[in-house]
C-alpha atoms as a PDB file:
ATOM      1  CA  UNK A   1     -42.002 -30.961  89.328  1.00  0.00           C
ATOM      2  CA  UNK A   2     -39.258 -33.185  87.637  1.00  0.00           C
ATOM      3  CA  UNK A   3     -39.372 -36.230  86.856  1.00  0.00           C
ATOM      4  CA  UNK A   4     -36.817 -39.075  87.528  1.00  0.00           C
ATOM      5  CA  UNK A   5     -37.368 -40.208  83.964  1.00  0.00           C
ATOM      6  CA  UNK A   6     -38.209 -37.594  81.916  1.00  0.00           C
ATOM      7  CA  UNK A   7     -39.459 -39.402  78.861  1.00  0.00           C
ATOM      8  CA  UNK A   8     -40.264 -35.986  77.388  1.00  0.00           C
ATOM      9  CA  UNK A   9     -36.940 -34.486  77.240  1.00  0.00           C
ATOM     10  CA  UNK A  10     -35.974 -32.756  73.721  1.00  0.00           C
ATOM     11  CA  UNK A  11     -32.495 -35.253  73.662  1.00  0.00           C
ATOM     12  CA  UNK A  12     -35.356 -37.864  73.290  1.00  0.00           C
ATOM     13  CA  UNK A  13     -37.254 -37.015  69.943  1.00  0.00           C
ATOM     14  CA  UNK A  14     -35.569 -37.960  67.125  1.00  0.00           C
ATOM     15  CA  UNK A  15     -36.998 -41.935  66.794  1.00  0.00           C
ATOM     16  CA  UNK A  16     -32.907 -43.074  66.360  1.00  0.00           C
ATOM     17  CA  UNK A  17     -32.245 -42.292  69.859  1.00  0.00           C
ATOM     18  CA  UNK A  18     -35.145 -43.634  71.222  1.00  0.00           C
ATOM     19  CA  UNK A  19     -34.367 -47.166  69.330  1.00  0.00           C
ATOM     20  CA  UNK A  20     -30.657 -46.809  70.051  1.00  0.00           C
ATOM     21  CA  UNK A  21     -31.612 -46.300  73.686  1.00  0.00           C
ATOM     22  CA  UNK A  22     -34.343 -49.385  74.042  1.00  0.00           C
ATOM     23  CA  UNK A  23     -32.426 -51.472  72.587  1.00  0.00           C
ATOM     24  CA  UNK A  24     -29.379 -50.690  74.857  1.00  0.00           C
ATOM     25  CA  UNK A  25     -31.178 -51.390  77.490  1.00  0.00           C
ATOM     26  CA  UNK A  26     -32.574 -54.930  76.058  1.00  0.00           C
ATOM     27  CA  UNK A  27     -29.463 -55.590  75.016  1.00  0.00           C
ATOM     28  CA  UNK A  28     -27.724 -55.068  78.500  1.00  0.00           C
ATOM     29  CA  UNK A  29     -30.194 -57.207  79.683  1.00  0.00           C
ATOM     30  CA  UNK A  30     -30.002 -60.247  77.658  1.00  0.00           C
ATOM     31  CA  UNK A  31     -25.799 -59.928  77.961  1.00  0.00           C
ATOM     32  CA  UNK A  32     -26.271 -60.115  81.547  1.00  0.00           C
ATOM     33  CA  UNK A  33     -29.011 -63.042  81.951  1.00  0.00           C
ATOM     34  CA  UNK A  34     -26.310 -64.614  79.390  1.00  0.00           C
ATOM     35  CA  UNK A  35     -23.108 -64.275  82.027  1.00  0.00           C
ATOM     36  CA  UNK A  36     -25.151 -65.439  84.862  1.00  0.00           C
ATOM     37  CA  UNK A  37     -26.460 -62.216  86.773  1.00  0.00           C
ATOM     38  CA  UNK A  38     -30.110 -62.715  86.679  1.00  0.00           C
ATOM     39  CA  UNK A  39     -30.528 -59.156  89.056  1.00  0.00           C
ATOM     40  CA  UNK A  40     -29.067 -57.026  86.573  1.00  0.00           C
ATOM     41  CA  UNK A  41     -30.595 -59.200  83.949  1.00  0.00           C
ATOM     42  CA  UNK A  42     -33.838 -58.425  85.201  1.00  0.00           C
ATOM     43  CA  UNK A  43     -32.823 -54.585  86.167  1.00  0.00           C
ATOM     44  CA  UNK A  44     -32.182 -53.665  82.429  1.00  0.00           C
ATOM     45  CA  UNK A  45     -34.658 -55.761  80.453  1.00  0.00           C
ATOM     46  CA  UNK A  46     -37.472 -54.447  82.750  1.00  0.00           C
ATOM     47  CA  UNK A  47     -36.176 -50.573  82.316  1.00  0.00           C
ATOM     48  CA  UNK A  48     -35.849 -51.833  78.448  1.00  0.00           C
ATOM     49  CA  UNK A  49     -39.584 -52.562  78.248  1.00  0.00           C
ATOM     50  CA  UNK A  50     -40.476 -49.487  80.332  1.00  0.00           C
ATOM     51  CA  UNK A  51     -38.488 -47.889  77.107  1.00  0.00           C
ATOM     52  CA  UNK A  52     -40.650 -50.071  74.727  1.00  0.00           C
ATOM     53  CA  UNK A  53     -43.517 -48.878  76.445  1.00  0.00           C
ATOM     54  CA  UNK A  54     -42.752 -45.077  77.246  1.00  0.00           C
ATOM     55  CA  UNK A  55     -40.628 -44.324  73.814  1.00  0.00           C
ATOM     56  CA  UNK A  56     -41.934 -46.829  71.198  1.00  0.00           C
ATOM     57  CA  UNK A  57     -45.703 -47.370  71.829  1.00  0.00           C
ATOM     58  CA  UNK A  58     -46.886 -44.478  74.072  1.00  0.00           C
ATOM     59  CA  UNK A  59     -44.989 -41.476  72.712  1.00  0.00           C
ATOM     60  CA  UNK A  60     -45.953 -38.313  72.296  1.00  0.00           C
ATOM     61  CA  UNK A  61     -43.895 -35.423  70.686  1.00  0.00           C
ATOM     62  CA  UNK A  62     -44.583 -32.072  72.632  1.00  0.00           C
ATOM     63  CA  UNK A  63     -44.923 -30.319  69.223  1.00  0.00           C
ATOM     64  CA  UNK A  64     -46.818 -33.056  67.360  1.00  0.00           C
ATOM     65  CA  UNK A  65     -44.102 -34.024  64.796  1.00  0.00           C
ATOM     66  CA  UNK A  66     -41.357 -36.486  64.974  1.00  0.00           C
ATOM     67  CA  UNK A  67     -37.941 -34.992  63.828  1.00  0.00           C
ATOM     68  CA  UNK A  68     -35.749 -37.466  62.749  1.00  0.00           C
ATOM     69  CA  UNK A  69     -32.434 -35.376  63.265  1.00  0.00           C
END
């Protein structure tokens, strides 16, 4: 079955992307709690710790190595 967020797609494991992506999504998040949409605000920076969570602390690399292409 497919996920909505599939935190184990390939496009995923070098640790760049997973960085460039988290921090996107923090990003987005402070940018919008900064020009006064607190909704959105809360939108990204919750979906940029659920990329904290799911990419930073709780990853794990189908083959067991981390290729930093």
């Amino acid at each position: 079955m497919n996920k909505l967020f599939d935190l184990d797609h390939p496009f995923f494991r070098p640790l760049w992307r997973r960085v460039a992506v988290t921090a996107l999504c923090l990003g987005w998040g402070a940018f919008e709690f900064a020009s006064g949409s607190p909704f959105w605000g809360t939108l990204f920076g919750g979906l940029g710790l659920y990329c904290v969570w799911g990419f930073l602390l709780n990853y794990q690399p189908q083959d067991g190595t981390d290729n930093e292409n």
